[in-house]
PDB file of N, CA and C in Angstrom:
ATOM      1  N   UNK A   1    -102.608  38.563   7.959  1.00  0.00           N
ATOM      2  CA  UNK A   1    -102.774  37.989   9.276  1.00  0.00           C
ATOM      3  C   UNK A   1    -103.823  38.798  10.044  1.00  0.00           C
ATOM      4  N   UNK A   2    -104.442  37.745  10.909  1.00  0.00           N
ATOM      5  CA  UNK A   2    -105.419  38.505  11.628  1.00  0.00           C
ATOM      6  C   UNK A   2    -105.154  39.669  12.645  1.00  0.00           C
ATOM      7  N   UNK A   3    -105.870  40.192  13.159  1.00  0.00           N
ATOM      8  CA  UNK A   3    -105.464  41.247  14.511  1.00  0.00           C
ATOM      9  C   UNK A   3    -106.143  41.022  15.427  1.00  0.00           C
ATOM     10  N   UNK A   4    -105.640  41.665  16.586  1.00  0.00           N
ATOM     11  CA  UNK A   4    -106.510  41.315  17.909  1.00  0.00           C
ATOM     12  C   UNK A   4    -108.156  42.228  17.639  1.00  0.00           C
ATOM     13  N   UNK A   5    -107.775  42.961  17.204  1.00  0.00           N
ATOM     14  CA  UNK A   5    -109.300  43.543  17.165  1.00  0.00           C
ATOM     15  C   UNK A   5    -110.370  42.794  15.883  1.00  0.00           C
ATOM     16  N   UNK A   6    -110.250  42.263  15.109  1.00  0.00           N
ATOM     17  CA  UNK A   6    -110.510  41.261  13.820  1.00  0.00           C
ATOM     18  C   UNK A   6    -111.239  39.799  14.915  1.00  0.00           C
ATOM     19  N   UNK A   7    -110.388  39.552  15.572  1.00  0.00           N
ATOM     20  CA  UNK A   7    -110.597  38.306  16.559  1.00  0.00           C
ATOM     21  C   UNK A   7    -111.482  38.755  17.675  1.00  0.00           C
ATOM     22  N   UNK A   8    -111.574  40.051  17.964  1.00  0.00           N
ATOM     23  CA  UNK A   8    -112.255  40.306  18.902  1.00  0.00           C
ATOM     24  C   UNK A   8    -114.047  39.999  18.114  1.00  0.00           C
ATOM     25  N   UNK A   9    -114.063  40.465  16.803  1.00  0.00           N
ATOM     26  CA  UNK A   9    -115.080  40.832  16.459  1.00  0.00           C
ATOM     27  C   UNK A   9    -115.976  39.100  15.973  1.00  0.00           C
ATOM     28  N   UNK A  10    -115.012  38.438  15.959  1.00  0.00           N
ATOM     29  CA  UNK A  10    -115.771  37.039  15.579  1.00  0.00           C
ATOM     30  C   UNK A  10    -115.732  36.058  16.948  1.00  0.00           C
ATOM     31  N   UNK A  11    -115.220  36.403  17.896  1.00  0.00           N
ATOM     32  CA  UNK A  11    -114.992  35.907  18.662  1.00  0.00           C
ATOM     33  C   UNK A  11    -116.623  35.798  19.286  1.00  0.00           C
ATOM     34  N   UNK A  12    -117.239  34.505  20.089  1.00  0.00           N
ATOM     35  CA  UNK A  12    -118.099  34.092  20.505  1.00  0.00           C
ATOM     36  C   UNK A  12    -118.275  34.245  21.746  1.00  0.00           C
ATOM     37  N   UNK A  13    -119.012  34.982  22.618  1.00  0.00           N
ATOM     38  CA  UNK A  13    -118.784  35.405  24.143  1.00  0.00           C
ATOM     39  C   UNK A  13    -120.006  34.705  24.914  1.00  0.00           C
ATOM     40  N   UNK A  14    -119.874  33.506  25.744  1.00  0.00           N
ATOM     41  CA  UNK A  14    -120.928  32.795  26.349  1.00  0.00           C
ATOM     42  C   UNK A  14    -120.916  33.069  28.239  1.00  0.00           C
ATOM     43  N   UNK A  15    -122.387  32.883  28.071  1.00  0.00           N
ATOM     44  CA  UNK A  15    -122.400  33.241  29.977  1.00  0.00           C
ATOM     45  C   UNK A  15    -121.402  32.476  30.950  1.00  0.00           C
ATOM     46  N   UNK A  16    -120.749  31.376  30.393  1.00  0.00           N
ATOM     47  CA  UNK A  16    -120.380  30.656  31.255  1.00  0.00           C
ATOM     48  C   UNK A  16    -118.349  31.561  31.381  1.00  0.00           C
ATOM     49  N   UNK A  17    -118.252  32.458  30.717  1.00  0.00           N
ATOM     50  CA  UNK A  17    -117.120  32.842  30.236  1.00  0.00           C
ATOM     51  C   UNK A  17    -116.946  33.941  31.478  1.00  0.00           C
ATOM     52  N   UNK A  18    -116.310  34.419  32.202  1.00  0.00           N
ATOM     53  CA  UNK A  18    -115.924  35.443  33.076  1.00  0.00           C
ATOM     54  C   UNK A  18    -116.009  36.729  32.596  1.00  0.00           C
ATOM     55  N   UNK A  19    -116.704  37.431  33.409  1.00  0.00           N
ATOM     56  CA  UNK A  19    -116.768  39.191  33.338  1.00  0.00           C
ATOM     57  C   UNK A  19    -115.186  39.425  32.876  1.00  0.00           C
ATOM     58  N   UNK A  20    -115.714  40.220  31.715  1.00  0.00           N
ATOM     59  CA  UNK A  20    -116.515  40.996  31.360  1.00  0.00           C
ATOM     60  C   UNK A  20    -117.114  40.390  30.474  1.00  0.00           C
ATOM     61  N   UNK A  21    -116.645  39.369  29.520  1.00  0.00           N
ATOM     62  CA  UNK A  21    -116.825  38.720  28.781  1.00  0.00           C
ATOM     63  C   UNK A  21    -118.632  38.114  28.903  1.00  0.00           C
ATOM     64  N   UNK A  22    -118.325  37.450  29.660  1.00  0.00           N
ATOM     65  CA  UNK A  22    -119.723  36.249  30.546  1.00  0.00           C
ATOM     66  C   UNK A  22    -120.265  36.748  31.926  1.00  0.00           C
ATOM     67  N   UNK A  23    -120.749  35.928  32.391  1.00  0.00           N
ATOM     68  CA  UNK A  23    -121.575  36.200  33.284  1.00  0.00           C
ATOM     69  C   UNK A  23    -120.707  35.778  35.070  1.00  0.00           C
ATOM     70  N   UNK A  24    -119.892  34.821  34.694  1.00  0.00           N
ATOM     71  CA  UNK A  24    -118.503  34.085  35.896  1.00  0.00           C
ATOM     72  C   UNK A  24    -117.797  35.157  36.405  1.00  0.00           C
ATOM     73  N   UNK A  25    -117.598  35.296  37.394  1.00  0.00           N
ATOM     74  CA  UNK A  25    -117.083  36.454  38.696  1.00  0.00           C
ATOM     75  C   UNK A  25    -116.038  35.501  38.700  1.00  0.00           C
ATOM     76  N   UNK A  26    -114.590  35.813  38.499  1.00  0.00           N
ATOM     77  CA  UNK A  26    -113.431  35.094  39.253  1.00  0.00           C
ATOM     78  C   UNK A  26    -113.218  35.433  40.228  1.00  0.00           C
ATOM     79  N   UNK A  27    -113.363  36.301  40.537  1.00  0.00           N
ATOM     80  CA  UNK A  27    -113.174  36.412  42.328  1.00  0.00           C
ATOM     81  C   UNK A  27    -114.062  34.849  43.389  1.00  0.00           C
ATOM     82  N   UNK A  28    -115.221  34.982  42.578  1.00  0.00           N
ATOM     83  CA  UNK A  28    -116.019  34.107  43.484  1.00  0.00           C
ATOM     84  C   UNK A  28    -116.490  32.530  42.699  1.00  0.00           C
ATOM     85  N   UNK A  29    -116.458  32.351  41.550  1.00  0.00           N
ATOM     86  CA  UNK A  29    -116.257  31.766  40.913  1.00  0.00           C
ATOM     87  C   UNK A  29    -115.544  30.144  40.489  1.00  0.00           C
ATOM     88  N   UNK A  30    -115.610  29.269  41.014  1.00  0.00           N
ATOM     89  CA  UNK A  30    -114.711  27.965  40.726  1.00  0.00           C
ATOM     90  C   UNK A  30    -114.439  27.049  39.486  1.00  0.00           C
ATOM     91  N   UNK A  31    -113.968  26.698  38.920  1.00  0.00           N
ATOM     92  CA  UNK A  31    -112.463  27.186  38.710  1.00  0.00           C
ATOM     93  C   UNK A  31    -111.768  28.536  38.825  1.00  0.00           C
ATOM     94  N   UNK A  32    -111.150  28.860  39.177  1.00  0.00           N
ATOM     95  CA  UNK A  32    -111.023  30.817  38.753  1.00  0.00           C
ATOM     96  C   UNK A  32    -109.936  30.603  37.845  1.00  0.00           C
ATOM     97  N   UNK A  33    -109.114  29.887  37.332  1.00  0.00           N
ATOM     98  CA  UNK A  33    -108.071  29.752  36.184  1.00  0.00           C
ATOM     99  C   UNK A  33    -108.651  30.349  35.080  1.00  0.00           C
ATOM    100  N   UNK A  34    -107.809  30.386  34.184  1.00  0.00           N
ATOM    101  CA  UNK A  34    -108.262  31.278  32.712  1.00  0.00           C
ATOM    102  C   UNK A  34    -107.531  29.978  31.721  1.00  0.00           C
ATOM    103  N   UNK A  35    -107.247  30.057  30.429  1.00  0.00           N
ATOM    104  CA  UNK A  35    -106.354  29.361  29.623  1.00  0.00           C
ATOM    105  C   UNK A  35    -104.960  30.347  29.863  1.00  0.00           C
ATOM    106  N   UNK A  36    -104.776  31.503  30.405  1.00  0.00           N
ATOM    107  CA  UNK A  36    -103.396  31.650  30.439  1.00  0.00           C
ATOM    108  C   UNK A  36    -102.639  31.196  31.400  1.00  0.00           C
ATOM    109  N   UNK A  37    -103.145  30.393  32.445  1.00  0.00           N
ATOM    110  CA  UNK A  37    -102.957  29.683  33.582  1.00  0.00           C
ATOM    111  C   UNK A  37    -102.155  28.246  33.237  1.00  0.00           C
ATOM    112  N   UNK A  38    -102.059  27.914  32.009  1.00  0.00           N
ATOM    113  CA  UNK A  38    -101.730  26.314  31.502  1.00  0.00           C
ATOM    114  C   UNK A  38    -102.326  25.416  31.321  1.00  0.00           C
ATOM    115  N   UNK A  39    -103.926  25.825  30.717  1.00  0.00           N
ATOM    116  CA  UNK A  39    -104.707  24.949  30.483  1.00  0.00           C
ATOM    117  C   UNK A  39    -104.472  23.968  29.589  1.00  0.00           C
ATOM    118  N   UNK A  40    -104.470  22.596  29.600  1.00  0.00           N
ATOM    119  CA  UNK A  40    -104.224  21.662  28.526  1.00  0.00           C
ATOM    120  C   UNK A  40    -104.579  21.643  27.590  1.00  0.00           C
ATOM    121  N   UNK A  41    -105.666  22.129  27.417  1.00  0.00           N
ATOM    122  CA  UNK A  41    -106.639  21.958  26.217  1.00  0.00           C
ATOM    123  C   UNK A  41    -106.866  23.360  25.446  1.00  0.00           C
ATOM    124  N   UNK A  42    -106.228  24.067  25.454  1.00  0.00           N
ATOM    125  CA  UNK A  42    -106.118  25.066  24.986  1.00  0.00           C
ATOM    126  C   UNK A  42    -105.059  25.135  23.788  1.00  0.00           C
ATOM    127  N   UNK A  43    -105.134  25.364  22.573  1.00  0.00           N
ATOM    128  CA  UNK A  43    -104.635  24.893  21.325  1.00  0.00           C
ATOM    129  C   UNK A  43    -104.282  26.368  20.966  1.00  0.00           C
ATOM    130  N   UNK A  44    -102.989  27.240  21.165  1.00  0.00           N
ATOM    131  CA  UNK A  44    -102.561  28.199  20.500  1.00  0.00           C
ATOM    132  C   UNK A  44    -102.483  28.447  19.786  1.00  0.00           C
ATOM    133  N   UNK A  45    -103.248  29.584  18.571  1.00  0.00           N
ATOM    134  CA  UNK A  45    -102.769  30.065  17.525  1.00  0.00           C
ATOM    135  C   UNK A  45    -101.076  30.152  17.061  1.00  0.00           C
ATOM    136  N   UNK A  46    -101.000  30.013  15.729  1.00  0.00           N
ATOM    137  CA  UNK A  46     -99.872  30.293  15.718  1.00  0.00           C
ATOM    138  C   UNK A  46     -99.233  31.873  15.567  1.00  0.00           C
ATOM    139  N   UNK A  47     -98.274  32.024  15.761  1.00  0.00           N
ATOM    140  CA  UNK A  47     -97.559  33.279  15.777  1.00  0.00           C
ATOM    141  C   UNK A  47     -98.109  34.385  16.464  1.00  0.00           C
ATOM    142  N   UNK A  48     -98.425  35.225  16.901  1.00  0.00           N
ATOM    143  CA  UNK A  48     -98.030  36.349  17.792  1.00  0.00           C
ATOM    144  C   UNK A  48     -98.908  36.293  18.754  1.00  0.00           C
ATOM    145  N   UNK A  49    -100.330  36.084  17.788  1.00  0.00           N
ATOM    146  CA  UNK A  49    -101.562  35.921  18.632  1.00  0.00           C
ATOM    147  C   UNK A  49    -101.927  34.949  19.085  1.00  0.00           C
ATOM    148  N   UNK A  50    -100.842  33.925  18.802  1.00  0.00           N
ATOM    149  CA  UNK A  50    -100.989  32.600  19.891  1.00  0.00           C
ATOM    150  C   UNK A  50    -100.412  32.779  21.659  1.00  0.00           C
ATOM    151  N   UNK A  51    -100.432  34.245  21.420  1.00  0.00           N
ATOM    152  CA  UNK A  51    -100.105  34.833  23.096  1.00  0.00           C
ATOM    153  C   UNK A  51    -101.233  34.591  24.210  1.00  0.00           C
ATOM    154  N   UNK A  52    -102.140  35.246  23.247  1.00  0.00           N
ATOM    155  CA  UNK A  52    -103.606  35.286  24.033  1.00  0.00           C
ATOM    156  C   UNK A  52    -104.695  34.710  23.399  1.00  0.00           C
ATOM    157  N   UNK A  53    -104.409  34.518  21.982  1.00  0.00           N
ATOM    158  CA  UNK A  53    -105.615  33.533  21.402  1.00  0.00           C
ATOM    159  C   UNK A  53    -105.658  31.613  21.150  1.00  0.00           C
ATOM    160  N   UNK A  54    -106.417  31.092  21.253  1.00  0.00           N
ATOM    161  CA  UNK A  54    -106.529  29.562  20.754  1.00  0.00           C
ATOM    162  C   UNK A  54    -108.068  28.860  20.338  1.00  0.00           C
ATOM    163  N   UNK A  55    -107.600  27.861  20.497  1.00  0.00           N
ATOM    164  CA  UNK A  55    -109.236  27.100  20.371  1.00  0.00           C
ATOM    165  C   UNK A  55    -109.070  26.572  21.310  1.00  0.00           C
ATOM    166  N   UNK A  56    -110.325  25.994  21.929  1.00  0.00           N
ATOM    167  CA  UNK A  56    -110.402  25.108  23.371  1.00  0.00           C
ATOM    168  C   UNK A  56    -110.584  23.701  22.680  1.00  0.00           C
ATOM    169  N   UNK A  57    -110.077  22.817  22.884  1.00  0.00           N
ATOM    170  CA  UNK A  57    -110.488  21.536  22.586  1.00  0.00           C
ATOM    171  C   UNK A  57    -110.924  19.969  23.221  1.00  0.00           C
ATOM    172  N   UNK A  58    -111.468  20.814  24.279  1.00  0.00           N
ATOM    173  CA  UNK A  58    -112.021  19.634  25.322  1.00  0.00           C
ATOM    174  C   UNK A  58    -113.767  19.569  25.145  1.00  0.00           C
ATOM    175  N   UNK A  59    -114.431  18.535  24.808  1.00  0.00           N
ATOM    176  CA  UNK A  59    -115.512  18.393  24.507  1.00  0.00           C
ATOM    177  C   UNK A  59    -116.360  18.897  25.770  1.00  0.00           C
ATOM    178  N   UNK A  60    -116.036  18.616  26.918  1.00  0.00           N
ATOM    179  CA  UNK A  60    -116.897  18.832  28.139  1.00  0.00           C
ATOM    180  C   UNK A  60    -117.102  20.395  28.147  1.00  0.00           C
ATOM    181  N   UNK A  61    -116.230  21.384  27.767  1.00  0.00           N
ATOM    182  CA  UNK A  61    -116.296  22.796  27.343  1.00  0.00           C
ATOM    183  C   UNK A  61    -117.000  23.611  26.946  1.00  0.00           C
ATOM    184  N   UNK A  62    -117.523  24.259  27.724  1.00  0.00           N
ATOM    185  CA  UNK A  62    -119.068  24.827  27.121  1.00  0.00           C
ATOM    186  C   UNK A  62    -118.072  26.101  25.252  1.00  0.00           C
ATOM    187  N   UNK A  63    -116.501  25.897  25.758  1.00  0.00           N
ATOM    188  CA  UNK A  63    -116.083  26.640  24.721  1.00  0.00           C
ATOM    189  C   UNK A  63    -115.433  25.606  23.962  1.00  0.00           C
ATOM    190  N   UNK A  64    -115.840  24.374  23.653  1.00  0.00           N
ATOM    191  CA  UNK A  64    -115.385  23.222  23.021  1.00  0.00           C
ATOM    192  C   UNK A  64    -115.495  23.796  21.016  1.00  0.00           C
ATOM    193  N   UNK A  65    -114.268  23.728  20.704  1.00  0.00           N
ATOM    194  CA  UNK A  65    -113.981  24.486  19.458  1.00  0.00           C
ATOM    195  C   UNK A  65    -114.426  25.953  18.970  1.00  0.00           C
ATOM    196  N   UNK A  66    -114.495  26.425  19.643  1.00  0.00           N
ATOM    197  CA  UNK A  66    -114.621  27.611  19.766  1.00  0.00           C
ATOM    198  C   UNK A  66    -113.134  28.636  20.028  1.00  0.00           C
ATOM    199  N   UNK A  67    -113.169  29.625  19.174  1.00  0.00           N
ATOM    200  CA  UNK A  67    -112.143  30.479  19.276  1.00  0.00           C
ATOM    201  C   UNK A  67    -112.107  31.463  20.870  1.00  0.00           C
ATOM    202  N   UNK A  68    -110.986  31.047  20.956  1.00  0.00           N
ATOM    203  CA  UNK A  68    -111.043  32.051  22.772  1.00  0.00           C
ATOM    204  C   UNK A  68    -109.899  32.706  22.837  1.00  0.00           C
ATOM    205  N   UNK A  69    -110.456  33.905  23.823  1.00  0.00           N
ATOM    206  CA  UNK A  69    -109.134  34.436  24.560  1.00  0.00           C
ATOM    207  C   UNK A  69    -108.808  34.111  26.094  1.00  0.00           C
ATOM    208  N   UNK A  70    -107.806  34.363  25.993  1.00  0.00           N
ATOM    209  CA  UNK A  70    -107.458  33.548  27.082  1.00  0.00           C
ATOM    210  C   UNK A  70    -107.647  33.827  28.346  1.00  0.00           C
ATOM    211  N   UNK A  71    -108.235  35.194  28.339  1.00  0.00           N
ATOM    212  CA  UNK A  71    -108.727  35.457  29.892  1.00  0.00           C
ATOM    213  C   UNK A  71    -110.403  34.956  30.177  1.00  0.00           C
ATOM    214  N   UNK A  72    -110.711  34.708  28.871  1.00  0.00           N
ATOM    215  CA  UNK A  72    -112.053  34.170  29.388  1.00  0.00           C
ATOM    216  C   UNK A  72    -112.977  32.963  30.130  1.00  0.00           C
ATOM    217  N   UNK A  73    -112.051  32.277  30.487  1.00  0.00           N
ATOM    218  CA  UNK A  73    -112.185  31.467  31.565  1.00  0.00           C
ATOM    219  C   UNK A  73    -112.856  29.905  30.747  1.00  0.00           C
ATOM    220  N   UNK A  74    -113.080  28.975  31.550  1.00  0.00           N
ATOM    221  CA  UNK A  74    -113.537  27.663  31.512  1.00  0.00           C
ATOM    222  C   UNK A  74    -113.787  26.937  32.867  1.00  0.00           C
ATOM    223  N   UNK A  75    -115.131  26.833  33.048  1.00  0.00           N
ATOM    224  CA  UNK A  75    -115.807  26.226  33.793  1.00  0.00           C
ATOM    225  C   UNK A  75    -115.202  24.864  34.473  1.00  0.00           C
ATOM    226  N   UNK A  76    -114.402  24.065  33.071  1.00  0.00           N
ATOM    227  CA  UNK A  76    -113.970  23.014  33.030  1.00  0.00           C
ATOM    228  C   UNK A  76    -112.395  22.572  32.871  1.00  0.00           C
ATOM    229  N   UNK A  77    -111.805  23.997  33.479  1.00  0.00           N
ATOM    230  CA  UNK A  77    -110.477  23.994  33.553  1.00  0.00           C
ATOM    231  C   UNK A  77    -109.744  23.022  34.120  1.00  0.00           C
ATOM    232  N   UNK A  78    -108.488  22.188  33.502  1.00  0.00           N
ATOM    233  CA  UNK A  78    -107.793  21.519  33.830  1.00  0.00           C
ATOM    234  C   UNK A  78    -106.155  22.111  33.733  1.00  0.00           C
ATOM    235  N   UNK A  79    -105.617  22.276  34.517  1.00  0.00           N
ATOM    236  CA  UNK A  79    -104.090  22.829  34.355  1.00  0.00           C
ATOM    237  C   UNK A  79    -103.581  21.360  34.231  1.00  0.00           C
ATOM    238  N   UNK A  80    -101.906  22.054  33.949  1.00  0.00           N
ATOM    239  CA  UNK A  80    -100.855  20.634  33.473  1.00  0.00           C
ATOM    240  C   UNK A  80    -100.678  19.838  34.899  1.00  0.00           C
ATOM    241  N   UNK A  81    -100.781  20.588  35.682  1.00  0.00           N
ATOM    242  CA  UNK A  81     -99.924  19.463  36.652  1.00  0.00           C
ATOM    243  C   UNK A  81    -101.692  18.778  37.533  1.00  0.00           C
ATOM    244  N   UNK A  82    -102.540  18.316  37.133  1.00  0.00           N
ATOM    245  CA  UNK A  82    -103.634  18.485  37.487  1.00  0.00           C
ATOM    246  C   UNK A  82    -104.277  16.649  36.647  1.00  0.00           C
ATOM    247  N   UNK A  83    -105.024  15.456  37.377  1.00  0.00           N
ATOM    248  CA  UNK A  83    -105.182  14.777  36.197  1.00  0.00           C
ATOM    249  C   UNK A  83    -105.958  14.940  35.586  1.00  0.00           C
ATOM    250  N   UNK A  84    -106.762  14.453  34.263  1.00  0.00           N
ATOM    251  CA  UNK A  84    -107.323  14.589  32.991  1.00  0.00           C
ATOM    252  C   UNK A  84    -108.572  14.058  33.116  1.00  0.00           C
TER     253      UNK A  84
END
């Protein structure tokens, strides 16, 4: 099984992704949600590291299939109670 540091190292880090990661300030920033917030589209790994890791699976996503962690934000965040 993988590790968080294994995932760190393939993991894909784009400007649109929040400091430290990207270039997105959550403080100032809109959306400021992350995927640990209840993003819909966020597809959990399974087992341990489905804590903080997934794939994004919303096409509009500048992290559209792409492996993420979950503090790294989405431009195009949608939470659950939020419509689609």
């Amino acid at each position: 099984m993988a590790t968080h540091e294994e995932l760190w190292r393939i993991v894909k880090k784009l400007p649109s992704d929040f400091e430290p990661y990207g270039e997105r300030d959550r403080n100032t920033d809109e959306p400021w949600e992350d995927c640990s917030c209840g993003y819909i589209h966020f597809a959990k790994l399974q087992g341990e590291l489905g804590f903080d890791w997934g794939v994004c699976t919303t096409p509009k996503s500048p992290r559209a299939g792409l492996l993420t962690f979950e503090h790294m934000g989405c431009p195009e965040f949608e939470g659950e109670n939020e419509p689609a």
